[in-house]
N, C-alpha and C. Protein backbone atom coordinates (compact mmCIF):
# COMPACT_ATOMS: atom_id res chain seq x y z
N UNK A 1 -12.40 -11.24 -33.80
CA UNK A 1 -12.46 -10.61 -32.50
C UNK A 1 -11.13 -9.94 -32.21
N UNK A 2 -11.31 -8.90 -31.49
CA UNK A 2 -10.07 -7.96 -31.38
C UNK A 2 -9.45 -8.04 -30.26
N UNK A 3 -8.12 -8.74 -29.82
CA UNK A 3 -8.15 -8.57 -28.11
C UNK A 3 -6.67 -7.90 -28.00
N UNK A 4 -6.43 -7.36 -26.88
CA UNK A 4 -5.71 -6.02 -26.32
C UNK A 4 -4.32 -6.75 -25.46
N UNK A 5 -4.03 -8.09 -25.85
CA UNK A 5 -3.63 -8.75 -24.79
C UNK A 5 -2.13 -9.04 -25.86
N UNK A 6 -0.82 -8.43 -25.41
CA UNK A 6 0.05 -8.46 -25.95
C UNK A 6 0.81 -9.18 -25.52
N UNK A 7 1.65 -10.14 -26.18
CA UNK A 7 2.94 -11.15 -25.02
C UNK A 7 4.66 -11.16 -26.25
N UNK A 8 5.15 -10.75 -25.43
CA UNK A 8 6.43 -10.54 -25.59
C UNK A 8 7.64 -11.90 -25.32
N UNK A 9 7.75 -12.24 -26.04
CA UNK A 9 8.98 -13.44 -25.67
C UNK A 9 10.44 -13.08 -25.95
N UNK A 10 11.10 -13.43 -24.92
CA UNK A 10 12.57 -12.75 -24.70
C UNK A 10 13.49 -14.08 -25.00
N UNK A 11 14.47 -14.01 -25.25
CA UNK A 11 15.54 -15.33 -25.49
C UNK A 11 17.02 -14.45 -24.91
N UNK A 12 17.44 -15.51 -23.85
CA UNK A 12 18.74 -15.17 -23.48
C UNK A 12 19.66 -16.23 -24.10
N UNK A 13 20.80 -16.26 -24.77
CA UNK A 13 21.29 -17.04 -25.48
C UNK A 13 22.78 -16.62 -24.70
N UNK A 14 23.46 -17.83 -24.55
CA UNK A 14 25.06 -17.74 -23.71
C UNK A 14 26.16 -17.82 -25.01
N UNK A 15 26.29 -17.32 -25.85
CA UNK A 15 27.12 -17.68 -27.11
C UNK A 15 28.84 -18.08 -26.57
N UNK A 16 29.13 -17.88 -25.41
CA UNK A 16 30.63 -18.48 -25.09
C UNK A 16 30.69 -19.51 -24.53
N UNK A 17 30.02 -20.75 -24.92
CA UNK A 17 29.95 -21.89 -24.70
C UNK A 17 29.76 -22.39 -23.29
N UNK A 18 29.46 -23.43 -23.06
CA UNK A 18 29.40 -24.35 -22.19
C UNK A 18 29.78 -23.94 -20.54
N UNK A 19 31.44 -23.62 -20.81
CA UNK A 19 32.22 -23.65 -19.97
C UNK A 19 32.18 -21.78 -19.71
N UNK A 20 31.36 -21.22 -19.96
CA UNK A 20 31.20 -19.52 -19.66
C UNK A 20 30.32 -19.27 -18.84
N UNK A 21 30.27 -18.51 -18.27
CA UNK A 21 29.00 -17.82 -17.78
C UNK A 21 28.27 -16.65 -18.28
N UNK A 22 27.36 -16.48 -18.70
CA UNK A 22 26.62 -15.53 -19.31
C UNK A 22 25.49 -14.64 -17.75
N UNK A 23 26.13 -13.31 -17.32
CA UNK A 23 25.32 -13.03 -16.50
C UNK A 23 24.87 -11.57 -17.36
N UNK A 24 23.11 -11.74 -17.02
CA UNK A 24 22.62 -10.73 -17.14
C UNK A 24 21.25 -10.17 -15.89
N UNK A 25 20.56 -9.16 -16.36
CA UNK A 25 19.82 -8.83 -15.53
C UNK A 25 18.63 -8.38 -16.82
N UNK A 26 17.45 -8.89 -16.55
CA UNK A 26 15.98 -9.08 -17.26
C UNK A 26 15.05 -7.68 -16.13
N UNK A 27 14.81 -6.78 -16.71
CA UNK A 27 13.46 -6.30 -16.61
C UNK A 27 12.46 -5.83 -17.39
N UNK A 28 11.22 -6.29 -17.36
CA UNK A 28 10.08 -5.80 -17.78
C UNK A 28 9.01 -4.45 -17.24
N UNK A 29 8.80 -4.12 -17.69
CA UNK A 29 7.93 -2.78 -17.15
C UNK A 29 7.39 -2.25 -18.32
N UNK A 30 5.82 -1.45 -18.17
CA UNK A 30 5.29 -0.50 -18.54
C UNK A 30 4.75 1.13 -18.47
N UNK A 31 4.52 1.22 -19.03
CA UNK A 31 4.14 2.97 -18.20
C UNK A 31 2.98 2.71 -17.21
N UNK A 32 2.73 3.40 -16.53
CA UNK A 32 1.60 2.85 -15.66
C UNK A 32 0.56 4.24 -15.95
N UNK A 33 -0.52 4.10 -16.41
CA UNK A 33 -1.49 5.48 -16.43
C UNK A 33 -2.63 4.84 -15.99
N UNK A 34 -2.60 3.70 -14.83
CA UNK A 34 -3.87 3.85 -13.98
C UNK A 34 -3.37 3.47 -12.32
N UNK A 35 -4.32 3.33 -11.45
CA UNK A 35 -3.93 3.24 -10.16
C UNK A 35 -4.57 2.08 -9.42
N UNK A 36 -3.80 0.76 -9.12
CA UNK A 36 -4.36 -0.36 -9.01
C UNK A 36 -4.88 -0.01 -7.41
N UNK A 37 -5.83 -0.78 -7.07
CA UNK A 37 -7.10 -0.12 -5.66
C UNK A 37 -6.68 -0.71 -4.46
N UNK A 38 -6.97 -0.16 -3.80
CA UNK A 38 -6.51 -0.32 -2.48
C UNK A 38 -7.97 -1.24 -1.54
N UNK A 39 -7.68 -1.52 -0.58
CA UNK A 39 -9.06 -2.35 0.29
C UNK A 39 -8.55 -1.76 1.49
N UNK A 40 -9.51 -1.32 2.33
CA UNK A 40 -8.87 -1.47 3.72
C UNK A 40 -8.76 -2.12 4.79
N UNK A 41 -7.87 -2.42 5.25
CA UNK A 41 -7.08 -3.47 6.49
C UNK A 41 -6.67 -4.64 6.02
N UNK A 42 -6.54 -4.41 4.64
CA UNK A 42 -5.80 -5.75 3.56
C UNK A 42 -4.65 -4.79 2.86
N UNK A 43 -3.40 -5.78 3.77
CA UNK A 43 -2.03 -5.48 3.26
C UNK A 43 -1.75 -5.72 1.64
N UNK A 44 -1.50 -4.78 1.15
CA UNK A 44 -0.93 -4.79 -0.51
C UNK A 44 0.53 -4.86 -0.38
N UNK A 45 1.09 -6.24 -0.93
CA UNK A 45 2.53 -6.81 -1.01
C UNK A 45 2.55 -6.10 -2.62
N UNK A 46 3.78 -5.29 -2.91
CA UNK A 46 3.88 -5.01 -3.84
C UNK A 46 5.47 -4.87 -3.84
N UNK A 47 5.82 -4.35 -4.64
CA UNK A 47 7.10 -3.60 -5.15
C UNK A 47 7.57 -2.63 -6.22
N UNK A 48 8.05 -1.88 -6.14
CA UNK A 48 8.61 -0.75 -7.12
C UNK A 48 10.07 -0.65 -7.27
N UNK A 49 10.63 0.03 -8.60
CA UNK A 49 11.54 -0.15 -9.20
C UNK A 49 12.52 0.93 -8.59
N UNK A 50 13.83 0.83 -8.84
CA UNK A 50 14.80 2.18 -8.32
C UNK A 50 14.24 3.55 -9.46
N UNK A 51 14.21 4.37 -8.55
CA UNK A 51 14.13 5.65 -8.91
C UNK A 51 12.37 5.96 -9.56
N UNK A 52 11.81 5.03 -9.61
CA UNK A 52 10.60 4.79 -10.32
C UNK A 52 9.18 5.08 -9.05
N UNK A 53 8.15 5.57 -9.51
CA UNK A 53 6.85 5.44 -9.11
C UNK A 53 5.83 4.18 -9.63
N UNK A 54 5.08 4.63 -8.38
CA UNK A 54 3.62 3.21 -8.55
C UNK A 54 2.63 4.26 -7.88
N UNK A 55 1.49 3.78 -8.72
CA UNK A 55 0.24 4.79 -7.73
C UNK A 55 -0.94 3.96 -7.57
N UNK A 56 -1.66 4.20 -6.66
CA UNK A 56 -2.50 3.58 -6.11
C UNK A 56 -3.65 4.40 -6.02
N UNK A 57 -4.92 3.86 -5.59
CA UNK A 57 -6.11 4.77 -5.77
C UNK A 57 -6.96 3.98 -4.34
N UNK A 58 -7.73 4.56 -3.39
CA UNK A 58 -7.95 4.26 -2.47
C UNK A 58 -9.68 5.10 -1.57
N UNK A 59 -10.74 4.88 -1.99
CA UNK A 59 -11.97 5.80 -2.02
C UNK A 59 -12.86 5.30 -0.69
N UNK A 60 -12.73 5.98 -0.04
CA UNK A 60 -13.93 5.90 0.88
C UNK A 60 -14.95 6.84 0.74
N UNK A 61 -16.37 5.98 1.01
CA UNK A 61 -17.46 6.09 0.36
C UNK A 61 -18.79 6.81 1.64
N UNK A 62 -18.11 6.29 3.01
CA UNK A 62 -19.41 6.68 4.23
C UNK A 62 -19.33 7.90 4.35
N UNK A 63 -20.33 7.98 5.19
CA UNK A 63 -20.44 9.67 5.95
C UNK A 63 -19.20 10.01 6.53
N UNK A 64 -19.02 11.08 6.20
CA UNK A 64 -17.88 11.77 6.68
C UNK A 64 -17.83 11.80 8.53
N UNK A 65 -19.02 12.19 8.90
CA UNK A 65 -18.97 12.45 10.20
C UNK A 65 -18.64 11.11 11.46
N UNK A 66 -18.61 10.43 10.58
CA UNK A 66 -18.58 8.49 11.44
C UNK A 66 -17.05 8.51 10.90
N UNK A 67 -16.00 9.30 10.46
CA UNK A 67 -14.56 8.84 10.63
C UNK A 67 -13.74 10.09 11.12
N UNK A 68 -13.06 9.51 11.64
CA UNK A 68 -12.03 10.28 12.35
C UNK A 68 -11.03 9.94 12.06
N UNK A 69 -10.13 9.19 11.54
CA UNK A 69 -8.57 9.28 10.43
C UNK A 69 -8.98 8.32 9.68
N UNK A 70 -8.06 8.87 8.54
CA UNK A 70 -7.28 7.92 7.52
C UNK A 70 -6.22 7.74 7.77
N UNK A 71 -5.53 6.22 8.06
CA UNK A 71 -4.06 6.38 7.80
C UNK A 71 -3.44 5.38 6.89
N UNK A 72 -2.56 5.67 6.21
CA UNK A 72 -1.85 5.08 5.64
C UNK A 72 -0.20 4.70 6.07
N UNK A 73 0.08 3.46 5.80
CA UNK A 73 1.43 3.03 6.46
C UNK A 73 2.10 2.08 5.28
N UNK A 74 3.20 2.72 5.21
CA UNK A 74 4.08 1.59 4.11
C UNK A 74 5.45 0.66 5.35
N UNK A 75 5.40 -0.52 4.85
CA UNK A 75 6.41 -0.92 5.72
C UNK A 75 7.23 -1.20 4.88
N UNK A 76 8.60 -0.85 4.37
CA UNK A 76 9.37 -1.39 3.70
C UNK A 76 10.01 -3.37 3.86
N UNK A 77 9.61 -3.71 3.15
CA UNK A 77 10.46 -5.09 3.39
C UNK A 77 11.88 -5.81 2.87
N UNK A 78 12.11 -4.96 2.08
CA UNK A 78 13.62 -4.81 1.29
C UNK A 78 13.53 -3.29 1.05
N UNK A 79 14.72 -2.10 0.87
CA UNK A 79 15.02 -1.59 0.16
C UNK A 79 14.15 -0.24 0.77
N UNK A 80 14.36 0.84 -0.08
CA UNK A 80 13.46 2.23 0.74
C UNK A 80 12.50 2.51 -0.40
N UNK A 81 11.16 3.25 0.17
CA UNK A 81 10.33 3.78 -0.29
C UNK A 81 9.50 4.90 0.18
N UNK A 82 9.34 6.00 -0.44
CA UNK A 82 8.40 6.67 0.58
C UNK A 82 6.99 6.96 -0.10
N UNK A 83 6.13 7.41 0.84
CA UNK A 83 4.67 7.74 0.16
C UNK A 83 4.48 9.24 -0.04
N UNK A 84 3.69 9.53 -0.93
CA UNK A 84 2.66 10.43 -1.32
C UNK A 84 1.28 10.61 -1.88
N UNK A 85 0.97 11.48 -1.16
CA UNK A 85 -0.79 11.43 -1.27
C UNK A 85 -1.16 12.53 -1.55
N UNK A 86 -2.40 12.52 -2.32
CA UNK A 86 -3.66 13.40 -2.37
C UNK A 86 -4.58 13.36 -2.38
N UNK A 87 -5.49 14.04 -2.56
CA UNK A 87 -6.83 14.00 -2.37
C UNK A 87 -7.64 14.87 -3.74
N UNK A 88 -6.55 15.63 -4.37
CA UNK A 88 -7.57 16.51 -5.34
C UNK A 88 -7.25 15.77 -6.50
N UNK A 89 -8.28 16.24 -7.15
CA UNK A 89 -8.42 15.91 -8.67
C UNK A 89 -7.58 15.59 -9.29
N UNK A 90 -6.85 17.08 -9.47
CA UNK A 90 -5.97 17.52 -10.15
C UNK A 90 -4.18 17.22 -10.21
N UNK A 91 -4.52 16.26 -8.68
CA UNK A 91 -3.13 15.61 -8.60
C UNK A 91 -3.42 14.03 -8.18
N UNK A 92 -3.76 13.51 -9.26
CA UNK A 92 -3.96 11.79 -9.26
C UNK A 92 -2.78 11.04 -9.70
N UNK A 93 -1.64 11.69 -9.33
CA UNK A 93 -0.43 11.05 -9.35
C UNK A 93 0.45 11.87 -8.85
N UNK A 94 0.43 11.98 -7.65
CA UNK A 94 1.75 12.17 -6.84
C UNK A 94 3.05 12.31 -6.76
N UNK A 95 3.42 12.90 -6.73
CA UNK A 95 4.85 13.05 -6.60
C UNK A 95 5.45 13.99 -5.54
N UNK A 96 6.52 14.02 -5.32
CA UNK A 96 7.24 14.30 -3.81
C UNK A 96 7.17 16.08 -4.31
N UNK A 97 6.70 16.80 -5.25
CA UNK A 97 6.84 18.51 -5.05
C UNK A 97 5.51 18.52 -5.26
N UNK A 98 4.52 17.26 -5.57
CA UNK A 98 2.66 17.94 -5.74
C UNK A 98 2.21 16.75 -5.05
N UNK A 99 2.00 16.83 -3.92
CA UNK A 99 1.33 16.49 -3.36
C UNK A 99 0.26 17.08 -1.72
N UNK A 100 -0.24 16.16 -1.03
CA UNK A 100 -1.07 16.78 0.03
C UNK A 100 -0.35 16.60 1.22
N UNK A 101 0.45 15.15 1.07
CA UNK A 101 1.00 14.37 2.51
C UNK A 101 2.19 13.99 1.59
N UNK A 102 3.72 13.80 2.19
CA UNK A 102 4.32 13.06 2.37
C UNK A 102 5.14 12.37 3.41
N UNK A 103 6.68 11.18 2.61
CA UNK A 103 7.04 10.81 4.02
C UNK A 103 7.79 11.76 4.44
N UNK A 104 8.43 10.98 5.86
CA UNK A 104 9.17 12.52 6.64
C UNK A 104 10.50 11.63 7.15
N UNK A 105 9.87 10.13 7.18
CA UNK A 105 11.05 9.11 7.63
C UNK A 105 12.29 9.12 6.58
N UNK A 106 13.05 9.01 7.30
CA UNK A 106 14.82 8.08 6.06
C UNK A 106 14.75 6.87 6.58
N UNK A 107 15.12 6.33 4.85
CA UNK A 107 15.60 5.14 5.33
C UNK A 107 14.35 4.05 4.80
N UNK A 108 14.83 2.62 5.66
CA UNK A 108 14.04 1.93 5.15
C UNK A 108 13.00 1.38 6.95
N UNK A 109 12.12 2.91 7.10
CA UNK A 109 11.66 2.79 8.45
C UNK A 109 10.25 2.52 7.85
N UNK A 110 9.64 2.23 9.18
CA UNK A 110 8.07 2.08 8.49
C UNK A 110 7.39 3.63 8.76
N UNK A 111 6.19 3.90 7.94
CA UNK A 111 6.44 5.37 7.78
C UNK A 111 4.68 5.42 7.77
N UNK A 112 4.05 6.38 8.38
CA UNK A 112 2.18 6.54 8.68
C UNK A 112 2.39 7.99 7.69
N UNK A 113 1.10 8.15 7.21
CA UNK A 113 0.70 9.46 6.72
C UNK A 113 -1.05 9.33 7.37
N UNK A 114 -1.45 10.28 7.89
CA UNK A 114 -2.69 10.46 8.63
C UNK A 114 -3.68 11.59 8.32
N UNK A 115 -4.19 11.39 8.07
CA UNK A 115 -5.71 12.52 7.83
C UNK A 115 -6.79 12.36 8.69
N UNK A 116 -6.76 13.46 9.47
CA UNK A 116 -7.18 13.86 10.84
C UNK A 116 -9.03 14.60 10.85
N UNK A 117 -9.85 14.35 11.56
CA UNK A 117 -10.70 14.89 11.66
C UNK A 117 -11.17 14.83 13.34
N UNK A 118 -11.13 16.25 13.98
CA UNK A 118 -11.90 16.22 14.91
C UNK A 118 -13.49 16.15 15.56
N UNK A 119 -13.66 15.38 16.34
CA UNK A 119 -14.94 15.48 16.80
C UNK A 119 -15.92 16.86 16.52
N UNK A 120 -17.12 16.89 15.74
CA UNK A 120 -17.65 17.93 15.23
C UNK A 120 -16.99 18.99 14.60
N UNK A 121 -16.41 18.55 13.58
CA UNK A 121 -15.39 19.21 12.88
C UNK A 121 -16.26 19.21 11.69
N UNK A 122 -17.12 19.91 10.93
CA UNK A 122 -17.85 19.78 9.55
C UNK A 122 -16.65 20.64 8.39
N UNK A 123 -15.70 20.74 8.81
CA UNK A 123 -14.65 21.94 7.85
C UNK A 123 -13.55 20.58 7.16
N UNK A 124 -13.13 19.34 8.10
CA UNK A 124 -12.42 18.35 7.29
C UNK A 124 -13.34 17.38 6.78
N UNK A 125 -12.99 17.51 5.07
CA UNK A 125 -13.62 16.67 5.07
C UNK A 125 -12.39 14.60 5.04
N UNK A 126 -12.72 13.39 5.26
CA UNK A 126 -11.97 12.71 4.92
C UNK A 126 -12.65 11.96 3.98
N UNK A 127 -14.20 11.73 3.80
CA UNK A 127 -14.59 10.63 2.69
C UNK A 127 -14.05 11.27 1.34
N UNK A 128 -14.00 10.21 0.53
CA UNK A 128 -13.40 10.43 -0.67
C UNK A 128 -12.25 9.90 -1.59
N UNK A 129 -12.09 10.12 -2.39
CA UNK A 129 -10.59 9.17 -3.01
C UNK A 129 -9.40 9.52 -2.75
N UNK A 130 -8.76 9.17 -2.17
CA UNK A 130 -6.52 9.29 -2.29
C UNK A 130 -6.12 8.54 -2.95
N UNK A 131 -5.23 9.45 -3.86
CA UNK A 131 -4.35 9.13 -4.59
C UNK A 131 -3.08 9.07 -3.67
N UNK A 132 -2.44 7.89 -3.98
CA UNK A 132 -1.26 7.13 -3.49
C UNK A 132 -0.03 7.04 -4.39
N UNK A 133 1.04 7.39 -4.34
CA UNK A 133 2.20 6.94 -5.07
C UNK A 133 3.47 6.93 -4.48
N UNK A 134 3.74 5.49 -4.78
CA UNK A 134 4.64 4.95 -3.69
C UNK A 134 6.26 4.90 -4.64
N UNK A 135 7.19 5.60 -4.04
CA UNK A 135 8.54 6.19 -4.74
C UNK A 135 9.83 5.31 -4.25
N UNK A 136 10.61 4.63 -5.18
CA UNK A 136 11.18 3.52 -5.08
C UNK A 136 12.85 4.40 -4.91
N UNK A 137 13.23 4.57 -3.75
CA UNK A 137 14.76 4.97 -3.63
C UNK A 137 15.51 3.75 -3.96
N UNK A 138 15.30 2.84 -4.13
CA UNK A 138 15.89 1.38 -4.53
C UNK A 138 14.62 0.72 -5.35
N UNK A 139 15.34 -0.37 -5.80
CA UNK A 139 14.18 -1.92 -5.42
C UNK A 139 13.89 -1.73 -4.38
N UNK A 140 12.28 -1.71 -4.51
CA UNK A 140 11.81 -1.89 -3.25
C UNK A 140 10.30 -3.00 -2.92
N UNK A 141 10.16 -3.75 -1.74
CA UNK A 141 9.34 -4.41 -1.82
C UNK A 141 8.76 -3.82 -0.48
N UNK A 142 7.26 -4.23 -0.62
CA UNK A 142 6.96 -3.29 0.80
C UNK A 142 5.43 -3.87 0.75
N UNK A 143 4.72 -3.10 1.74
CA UNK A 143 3.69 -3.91 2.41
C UNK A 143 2.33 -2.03 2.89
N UNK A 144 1.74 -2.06 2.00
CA UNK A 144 0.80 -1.06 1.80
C UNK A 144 -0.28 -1.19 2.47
N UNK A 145 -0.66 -0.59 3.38
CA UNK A 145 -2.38 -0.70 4.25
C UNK A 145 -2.81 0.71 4.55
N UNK A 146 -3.92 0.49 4.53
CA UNK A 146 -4.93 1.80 5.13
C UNK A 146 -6.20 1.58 6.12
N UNK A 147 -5.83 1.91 6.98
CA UNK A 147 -7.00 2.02 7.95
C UNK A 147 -7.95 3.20 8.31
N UNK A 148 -8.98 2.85 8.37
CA UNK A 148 -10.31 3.74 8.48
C UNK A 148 -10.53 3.67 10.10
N UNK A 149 -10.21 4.89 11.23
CA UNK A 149 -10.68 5.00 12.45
C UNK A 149 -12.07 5.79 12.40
N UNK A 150 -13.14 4.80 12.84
CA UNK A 150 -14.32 5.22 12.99
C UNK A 150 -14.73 5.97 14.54
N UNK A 151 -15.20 7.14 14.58
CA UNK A 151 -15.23 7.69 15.84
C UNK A 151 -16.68 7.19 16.74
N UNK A 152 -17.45 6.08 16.03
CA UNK A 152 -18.62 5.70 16.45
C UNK A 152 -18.40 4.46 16.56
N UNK A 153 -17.67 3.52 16.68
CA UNK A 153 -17.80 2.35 16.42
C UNK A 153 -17.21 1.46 17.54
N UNK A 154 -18.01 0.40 17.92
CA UNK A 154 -17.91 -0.19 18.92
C UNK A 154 -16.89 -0.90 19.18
N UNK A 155 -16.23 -1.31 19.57
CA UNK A 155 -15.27 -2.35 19.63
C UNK A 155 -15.82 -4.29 19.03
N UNK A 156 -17.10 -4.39 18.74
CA UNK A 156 -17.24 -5.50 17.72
C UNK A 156 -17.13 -4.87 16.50
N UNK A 157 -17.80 -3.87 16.19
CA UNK A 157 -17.40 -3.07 14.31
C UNK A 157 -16.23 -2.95 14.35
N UNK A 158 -14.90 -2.52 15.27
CA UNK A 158 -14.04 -2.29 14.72
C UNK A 158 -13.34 -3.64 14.89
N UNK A 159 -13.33 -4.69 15.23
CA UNK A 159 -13.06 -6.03 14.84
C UNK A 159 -13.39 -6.46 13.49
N UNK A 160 -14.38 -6.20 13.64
CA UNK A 160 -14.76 -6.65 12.13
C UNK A 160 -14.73 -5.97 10.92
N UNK A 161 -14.55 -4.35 11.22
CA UNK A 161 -13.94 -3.60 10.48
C UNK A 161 -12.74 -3.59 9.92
N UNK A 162 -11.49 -3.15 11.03
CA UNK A 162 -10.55 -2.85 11.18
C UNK A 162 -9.89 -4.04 11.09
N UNK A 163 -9.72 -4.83 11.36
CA UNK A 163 -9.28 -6.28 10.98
C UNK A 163 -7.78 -6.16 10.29
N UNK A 164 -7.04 -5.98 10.44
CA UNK A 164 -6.27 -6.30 9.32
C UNK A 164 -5.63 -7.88 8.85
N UNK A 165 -5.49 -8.31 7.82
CA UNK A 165 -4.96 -9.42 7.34
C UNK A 165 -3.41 -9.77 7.42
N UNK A 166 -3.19 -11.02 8.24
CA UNK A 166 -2.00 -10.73 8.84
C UNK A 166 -1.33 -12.04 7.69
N UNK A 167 -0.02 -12.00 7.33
CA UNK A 167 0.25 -12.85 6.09
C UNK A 167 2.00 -13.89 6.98
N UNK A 168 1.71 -15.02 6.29
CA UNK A 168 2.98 -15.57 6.88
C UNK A 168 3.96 -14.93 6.48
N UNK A 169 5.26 -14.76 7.50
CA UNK A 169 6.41 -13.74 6.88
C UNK A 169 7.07 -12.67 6.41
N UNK A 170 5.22 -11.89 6.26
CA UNK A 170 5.88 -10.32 6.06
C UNK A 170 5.35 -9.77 7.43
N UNK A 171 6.09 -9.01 8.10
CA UNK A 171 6.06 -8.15 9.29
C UNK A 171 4.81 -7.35 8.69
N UNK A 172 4.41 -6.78 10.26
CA UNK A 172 3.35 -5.80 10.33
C UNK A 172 3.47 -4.71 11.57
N UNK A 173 4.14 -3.59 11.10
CA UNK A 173 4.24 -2.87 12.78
C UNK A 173 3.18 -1.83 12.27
N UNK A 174 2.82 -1.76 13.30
CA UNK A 174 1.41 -0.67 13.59
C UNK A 174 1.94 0.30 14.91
N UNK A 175 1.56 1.40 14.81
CA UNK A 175 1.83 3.10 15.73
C UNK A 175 0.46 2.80 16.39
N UNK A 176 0.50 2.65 17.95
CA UNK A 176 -1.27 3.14 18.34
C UNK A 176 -1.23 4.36 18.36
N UNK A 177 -1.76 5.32 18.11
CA UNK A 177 -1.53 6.74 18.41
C UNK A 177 -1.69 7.48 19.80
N UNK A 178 -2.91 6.56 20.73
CA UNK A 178 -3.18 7.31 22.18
C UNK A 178 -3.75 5.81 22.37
N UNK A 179 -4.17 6.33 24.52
CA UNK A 179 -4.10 5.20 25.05
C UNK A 179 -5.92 4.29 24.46
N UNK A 180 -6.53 4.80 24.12
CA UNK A 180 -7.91 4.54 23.67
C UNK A 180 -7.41 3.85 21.85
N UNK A 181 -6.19 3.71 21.46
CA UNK A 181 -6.43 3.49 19.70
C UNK A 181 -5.76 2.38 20.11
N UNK A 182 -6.50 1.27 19.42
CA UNK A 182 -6.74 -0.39 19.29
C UNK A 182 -6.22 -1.16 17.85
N UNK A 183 -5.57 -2.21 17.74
CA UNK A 183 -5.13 -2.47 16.46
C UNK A 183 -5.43 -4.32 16.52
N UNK A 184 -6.12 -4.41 15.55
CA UNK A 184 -6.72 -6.13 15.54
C UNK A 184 -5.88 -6.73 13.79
N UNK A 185 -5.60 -7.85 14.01
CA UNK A 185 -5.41 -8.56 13.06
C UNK A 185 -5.64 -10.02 13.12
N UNK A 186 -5.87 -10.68 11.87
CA UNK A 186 -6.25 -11.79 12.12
C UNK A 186 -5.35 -12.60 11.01
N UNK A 187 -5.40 -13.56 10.83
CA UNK A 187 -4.74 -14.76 9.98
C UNK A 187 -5.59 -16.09 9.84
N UNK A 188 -5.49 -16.46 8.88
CA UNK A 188 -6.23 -18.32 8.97
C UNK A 188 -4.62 -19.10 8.73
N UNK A 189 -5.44 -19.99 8.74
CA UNK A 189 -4.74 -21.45 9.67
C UNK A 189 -5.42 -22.39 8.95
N UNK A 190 -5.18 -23.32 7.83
CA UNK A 190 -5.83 -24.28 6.96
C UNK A 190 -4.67 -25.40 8.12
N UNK A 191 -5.80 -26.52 8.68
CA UNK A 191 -5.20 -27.64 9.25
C UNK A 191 -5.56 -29.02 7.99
N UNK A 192 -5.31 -29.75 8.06
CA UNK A 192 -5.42 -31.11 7.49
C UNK A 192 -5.62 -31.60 8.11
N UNK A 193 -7.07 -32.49 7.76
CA UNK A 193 -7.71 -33.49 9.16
C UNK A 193 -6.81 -34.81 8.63
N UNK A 194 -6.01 -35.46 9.79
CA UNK A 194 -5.49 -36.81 9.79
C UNK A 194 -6.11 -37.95 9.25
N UNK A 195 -6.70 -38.55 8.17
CA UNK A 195 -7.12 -39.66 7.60
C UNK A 195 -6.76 -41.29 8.43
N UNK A 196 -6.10 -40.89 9.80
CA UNK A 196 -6.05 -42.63 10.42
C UNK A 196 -7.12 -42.76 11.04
């Protein structure tokens, strides 16, 4: 049987004895030629390398006419990063001179990219796949979400929609955009029932 599954073993060895210190710095990496998937209103904890890209792939599938944005938000949690997006084919990896959207923030701010559709608007379309690639001005660790604003949806769908997953310890700032845009998150709570 043939399997695809390669493992690499590294040895750091201190050859100036005992009383030395041997400092180094270990990284691993590959080329990346696919785009790990996105969910929406589930934060992607990730990280990227200095000077390096990561891309992401992200498809919505409903009727076009039941959404009214896409947005995407990176929050940096160490270090800077910015986003880029598309939508065509022909650019399924992003980069800061080919792309559809990028950031506009410096720094290590939290940063929205938005794709807009107005009420009876049949000319935008938003269903469909974005391509994502997230650009590492440092080490960077950061916190990836996308939300789907539905222009039909009640305030129980978008609870249960929109939801986002809230995680111990990594921040979550969210932009409302106007006085009608709503932002829900939730978290669990595992208790231990007391055995006395």
């Amino acid at each position: 049987m043939l399997h695809n599954e390669c493992v690499y073993v590294i040895a750091v060895i201190n050859n100036g004895g005992p009383d030395r210190r041997a400092l180094y710095k270990l990284t691993a990496q590959h080329s990346q030629n696919n785009h790990a998937l996105l969910q929406e209103g589930t934060p992607h904890i990730d990280s990227v390398e200095n000077k390096k890209l990561k891309y992401y792939k992200f498809t919505l599938m409903e009727d076009n006419d039941k959404i009214s944005n896409v947005t995407f938000e990176i929050s940096p949690l160490h270090g800077d990063a910015d986003l880029y997006i598309s939508r065509n084919e022909s650019q399924k990896f992003p980069t800061r001179d080919s792309c559809e959207q990028k950031s506009q923030r410096i720094g290590n701010l939290v940063d929205h990219l938005m794709f807009t559709r107005k009420p009876n608007d049949t000319t935008v379309i938003l269903n469909g796949t974005y391509y994502i690639g997230v650009y590492g001005y440092s080490f960077t660790t950061f916190s990836l979400l996308v939300s789907v604003h539905r222009s039909k949806a009640t305030k129980q769908e978008k609870v249960q929609n929109f939801a986002s997953v809230l995680y111990e310890g990594f921040p979550h700032t969210k932009r409302l955009h106007n006085e009608l845009d709503m932002f829900f998150g939730y978290f669990q709570v595992d208790i231990a029932e007391n055995d006395d």
